[in-house]
N, C-alpha and C. Protein backbone atom coordinates (compact mmCIF):
# COMPACT_ATOMS: atom_id res chain seq x y z
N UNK A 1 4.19 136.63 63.37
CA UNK A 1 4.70 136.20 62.09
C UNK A 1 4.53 134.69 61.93
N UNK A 2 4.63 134.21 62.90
CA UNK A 2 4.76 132.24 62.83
C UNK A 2 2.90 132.04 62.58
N UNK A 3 2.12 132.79 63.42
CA UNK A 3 1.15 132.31 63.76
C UNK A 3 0.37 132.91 62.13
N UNK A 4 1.25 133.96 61.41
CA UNK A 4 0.40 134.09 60.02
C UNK A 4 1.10 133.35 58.91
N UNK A 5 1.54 132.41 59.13
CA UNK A 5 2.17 131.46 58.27
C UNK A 5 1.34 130.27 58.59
N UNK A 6 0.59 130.11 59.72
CA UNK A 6 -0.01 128.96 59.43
C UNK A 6 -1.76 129.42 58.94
N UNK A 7 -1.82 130.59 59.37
CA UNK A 7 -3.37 131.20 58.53
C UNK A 7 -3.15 131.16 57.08
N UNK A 8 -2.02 131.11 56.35
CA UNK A 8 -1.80 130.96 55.06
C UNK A 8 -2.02 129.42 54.79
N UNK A 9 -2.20 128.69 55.13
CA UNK A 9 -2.26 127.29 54.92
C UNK A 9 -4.09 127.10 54.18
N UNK A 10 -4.72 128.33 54.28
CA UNK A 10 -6.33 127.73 53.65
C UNK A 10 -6.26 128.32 52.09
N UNK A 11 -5.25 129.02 51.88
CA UNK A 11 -5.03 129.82 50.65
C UNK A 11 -4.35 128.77 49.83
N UNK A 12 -3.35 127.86 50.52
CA UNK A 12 -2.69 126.81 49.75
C UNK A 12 -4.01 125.97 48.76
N UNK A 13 -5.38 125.79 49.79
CA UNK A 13 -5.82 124.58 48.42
C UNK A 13 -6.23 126.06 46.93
N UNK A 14 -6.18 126.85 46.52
CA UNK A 14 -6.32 127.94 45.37
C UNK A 14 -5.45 126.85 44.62
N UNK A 15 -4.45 126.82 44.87
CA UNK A 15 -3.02 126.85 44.20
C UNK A 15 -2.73 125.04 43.88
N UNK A 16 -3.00 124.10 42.97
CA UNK A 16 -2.75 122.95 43.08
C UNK A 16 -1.55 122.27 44.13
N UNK A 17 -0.22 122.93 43.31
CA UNK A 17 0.94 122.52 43.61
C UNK A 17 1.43 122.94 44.99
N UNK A 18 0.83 124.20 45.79
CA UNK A 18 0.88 124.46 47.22
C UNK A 18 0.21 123.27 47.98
N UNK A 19 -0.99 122.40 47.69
CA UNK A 19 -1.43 121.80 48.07
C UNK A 19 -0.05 120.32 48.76
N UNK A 20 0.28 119.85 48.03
CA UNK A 20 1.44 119.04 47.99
C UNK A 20 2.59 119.84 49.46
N UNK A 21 2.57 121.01 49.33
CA UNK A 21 3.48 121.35 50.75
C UNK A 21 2.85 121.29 51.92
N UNK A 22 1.43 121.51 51.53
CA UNK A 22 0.54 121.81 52.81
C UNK A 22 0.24 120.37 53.39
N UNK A 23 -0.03 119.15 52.93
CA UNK A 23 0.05 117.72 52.99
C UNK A 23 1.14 117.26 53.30
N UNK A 24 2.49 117.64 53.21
CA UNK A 24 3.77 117.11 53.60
C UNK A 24 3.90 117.67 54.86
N UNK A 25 3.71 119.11 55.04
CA UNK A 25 3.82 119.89 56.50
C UNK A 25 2.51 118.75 57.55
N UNK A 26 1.40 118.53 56.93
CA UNK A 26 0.61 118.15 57.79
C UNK A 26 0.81 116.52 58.18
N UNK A 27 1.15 115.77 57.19
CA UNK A 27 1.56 114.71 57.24
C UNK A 27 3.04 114.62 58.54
N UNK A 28 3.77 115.35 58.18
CA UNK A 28 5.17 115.55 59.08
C UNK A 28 4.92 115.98 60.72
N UNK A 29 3.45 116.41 61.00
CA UNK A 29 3.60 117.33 61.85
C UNK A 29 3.73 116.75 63.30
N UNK A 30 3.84 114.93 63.29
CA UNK A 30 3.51 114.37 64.54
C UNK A 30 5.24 114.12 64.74
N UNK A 31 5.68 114.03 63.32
CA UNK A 31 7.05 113.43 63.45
C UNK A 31 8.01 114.87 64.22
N UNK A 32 7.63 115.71 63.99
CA UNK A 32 8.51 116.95 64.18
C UNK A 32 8.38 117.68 65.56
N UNK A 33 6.72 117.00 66.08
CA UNK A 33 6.70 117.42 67.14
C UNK A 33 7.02 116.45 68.24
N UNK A 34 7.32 115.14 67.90
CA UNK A 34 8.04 114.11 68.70
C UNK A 34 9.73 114.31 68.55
N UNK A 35 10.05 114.97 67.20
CA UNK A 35 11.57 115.06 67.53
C UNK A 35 11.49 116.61 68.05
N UNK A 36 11.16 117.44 68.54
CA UNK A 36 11.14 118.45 68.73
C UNK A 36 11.17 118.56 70.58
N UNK A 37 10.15 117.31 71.09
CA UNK A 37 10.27 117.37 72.30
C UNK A 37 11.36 116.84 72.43
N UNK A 38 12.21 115.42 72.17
CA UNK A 38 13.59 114.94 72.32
C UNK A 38 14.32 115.50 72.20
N UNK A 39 14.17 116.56 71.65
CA UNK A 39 15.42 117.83 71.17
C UNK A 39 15.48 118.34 72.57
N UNK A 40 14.40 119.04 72.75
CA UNK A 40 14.02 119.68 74.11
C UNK A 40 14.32 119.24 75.45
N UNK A 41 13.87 117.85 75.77
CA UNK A 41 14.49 116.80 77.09
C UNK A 41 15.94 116.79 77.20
N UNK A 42 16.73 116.46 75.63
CA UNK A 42 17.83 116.39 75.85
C UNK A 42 18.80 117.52 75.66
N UNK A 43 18.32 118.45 75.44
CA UNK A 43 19.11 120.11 75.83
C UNK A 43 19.20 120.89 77.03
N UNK A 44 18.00 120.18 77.34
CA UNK A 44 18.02 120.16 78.90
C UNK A 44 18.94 119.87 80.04
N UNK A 45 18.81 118.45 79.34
CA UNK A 45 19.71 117.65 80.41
C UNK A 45 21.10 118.36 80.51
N UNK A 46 21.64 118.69 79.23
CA UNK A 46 23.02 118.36 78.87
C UNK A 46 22.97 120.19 79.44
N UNK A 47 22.05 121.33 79.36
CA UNK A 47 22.45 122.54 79.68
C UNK A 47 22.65 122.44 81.72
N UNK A 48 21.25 121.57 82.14
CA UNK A 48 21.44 121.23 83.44
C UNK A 48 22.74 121.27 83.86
N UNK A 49 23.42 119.62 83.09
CA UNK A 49 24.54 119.06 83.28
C UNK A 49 25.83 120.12 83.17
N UNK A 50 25.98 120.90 82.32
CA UNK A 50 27.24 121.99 81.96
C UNK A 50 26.73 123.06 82.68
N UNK A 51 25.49 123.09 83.69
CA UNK A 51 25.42 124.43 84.46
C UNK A 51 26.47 123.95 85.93
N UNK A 52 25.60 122.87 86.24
CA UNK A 52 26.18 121.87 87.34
C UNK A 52 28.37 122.00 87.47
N UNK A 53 28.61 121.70 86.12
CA UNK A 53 30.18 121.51 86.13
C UNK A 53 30.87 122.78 85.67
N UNK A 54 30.07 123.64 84.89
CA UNK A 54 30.82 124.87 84.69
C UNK A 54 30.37 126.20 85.25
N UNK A 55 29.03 126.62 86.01
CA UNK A 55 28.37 127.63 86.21
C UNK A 55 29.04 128.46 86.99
N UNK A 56 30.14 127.66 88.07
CA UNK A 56 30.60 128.82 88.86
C UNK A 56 31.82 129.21 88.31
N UNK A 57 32.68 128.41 87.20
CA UNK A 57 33.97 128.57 86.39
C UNK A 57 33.46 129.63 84.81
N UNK A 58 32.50 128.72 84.20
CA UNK A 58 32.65 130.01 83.10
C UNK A 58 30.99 130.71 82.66
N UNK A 59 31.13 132.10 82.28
CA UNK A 59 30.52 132.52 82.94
C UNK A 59 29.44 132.16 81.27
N UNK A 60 29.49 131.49 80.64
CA UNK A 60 28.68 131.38 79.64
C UNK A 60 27.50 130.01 80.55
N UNK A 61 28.04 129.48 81.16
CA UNK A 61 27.11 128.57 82.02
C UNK A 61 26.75 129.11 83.38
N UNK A 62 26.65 130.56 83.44
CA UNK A 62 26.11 130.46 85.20
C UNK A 62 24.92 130.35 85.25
N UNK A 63 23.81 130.15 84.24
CA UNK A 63 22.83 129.62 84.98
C UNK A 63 22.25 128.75 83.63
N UNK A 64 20.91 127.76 84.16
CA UNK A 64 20.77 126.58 82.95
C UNK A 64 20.07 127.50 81.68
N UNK A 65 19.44 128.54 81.85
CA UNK A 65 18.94 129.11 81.10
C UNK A 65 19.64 129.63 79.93
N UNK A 66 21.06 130.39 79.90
CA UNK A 66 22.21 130.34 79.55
C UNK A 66 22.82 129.45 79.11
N UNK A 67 23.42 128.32 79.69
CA UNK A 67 23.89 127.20 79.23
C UNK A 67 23.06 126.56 78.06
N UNK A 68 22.10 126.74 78.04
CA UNK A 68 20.96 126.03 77.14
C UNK A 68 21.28 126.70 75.51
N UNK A 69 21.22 128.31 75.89
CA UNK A 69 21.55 128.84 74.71
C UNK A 69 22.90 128.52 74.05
N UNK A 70 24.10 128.80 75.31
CA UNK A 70 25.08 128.60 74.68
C UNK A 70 25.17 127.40 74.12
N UNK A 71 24.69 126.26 74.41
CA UNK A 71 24.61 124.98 74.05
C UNK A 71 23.96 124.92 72.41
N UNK A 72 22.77 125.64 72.19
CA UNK A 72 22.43 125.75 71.24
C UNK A 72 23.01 126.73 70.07
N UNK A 73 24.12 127.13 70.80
CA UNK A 73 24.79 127.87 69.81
C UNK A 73 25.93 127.13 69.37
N UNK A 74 26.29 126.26 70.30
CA UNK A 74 26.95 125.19 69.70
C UNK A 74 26.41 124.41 68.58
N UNK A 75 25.65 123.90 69.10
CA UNK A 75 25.25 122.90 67.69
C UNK A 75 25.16 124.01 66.22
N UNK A 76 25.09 125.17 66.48
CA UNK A 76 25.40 125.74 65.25
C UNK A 76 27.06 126.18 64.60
N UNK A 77 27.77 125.77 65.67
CA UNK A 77 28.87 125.77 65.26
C UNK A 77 29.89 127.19 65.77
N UNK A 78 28.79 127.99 66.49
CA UNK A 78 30.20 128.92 67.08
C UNK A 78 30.12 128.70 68.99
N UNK A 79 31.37 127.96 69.17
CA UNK A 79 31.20 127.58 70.30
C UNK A 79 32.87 127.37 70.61
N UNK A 80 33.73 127.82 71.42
CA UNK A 80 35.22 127.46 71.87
C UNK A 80 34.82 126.16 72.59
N UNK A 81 35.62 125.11 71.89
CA UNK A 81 35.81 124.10 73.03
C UNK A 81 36.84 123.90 74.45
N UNK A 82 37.94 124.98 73.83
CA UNK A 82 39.29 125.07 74.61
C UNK A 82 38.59 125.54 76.13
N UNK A 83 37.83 126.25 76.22
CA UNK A 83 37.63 126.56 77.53
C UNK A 83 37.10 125.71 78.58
N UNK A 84 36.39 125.07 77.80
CA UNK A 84 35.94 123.51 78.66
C UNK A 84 37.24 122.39 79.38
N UNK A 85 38.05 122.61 77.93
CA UNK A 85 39.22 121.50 78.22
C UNK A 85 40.30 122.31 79.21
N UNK A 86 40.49 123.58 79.35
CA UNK A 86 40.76 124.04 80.42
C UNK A 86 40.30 123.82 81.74
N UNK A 87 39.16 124.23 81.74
CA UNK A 87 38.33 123.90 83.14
C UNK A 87 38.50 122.81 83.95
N UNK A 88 37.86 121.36 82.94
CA UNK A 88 37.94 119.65 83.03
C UNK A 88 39.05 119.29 82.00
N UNK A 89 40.14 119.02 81.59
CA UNK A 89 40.34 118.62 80.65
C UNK A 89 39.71 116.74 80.78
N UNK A 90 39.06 116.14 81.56
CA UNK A 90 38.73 114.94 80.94
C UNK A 90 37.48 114.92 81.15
N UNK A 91 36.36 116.02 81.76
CA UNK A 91 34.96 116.04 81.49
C UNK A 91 34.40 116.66 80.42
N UNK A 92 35.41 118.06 80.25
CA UNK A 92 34.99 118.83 78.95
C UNK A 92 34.79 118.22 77.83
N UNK A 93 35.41 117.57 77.05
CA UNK A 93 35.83 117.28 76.02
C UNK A 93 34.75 115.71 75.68
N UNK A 94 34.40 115.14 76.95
CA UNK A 94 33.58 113.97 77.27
C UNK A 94 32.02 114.71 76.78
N UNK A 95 31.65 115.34 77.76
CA UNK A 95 30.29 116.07 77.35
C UNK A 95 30.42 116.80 76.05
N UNK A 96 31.41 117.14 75.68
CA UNK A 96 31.39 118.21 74.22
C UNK A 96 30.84 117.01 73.66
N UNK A 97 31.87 115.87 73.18
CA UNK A 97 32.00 114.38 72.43
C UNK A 97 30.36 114.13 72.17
N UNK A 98 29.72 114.14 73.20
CA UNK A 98 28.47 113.24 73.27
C UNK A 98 27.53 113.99 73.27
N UNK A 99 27.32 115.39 73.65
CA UNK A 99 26.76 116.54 73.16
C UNK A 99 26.15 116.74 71.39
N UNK A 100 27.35 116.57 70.58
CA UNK A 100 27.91 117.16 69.95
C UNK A 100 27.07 115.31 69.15
């Protein structure tokens, strides 16, 4: 599905005004893939980091692979913080802070 969304990109010049999305996507595409790796390095770190302090306490971090998701399910907003501040109450709430 991803990979026929970008085969649609030779159909855009038909269409004037598609043209204009297809130039903004292409224009954007160095910026998105430089914030895309920073995204990546630093979800890392921080799933590493919450495998390290929570993996053997809760079981949403036992391994980084996991942590990563749950992490990324945070940034969407369904995520308990209370369980962290249980665990650490002065690391949890530190990594949520700066996470977050």
């Amino acid at each position: 599905m991803f990979l026929c969304f970008f085969k649609s990109f030779k159909y855009f010049r038909i269409y004037p005004r598609l043209t204009i999305l297809s130039n903004t996507l292409y224009r954007s595409a160095s910026d998105v893939a430089t914030f895309s790796a920073m995204f990546c390095v630093v979800l890392f770190g921080f799933a590493v980091a919450h495998y390290l302090a929570y993996g053997s306490n809760i079981y949403e971090f036992r391994n980084w692979q996991q942590s990563a998701f749950t992490l990324f399910r945070a940034l969407l907003g369904d995520f308990d913080v209370t369980e962290l501040q249980e665990q650490n109450p002065l690391l949890g709430p530190t990594f949520f802070i700066i996470f977050m």
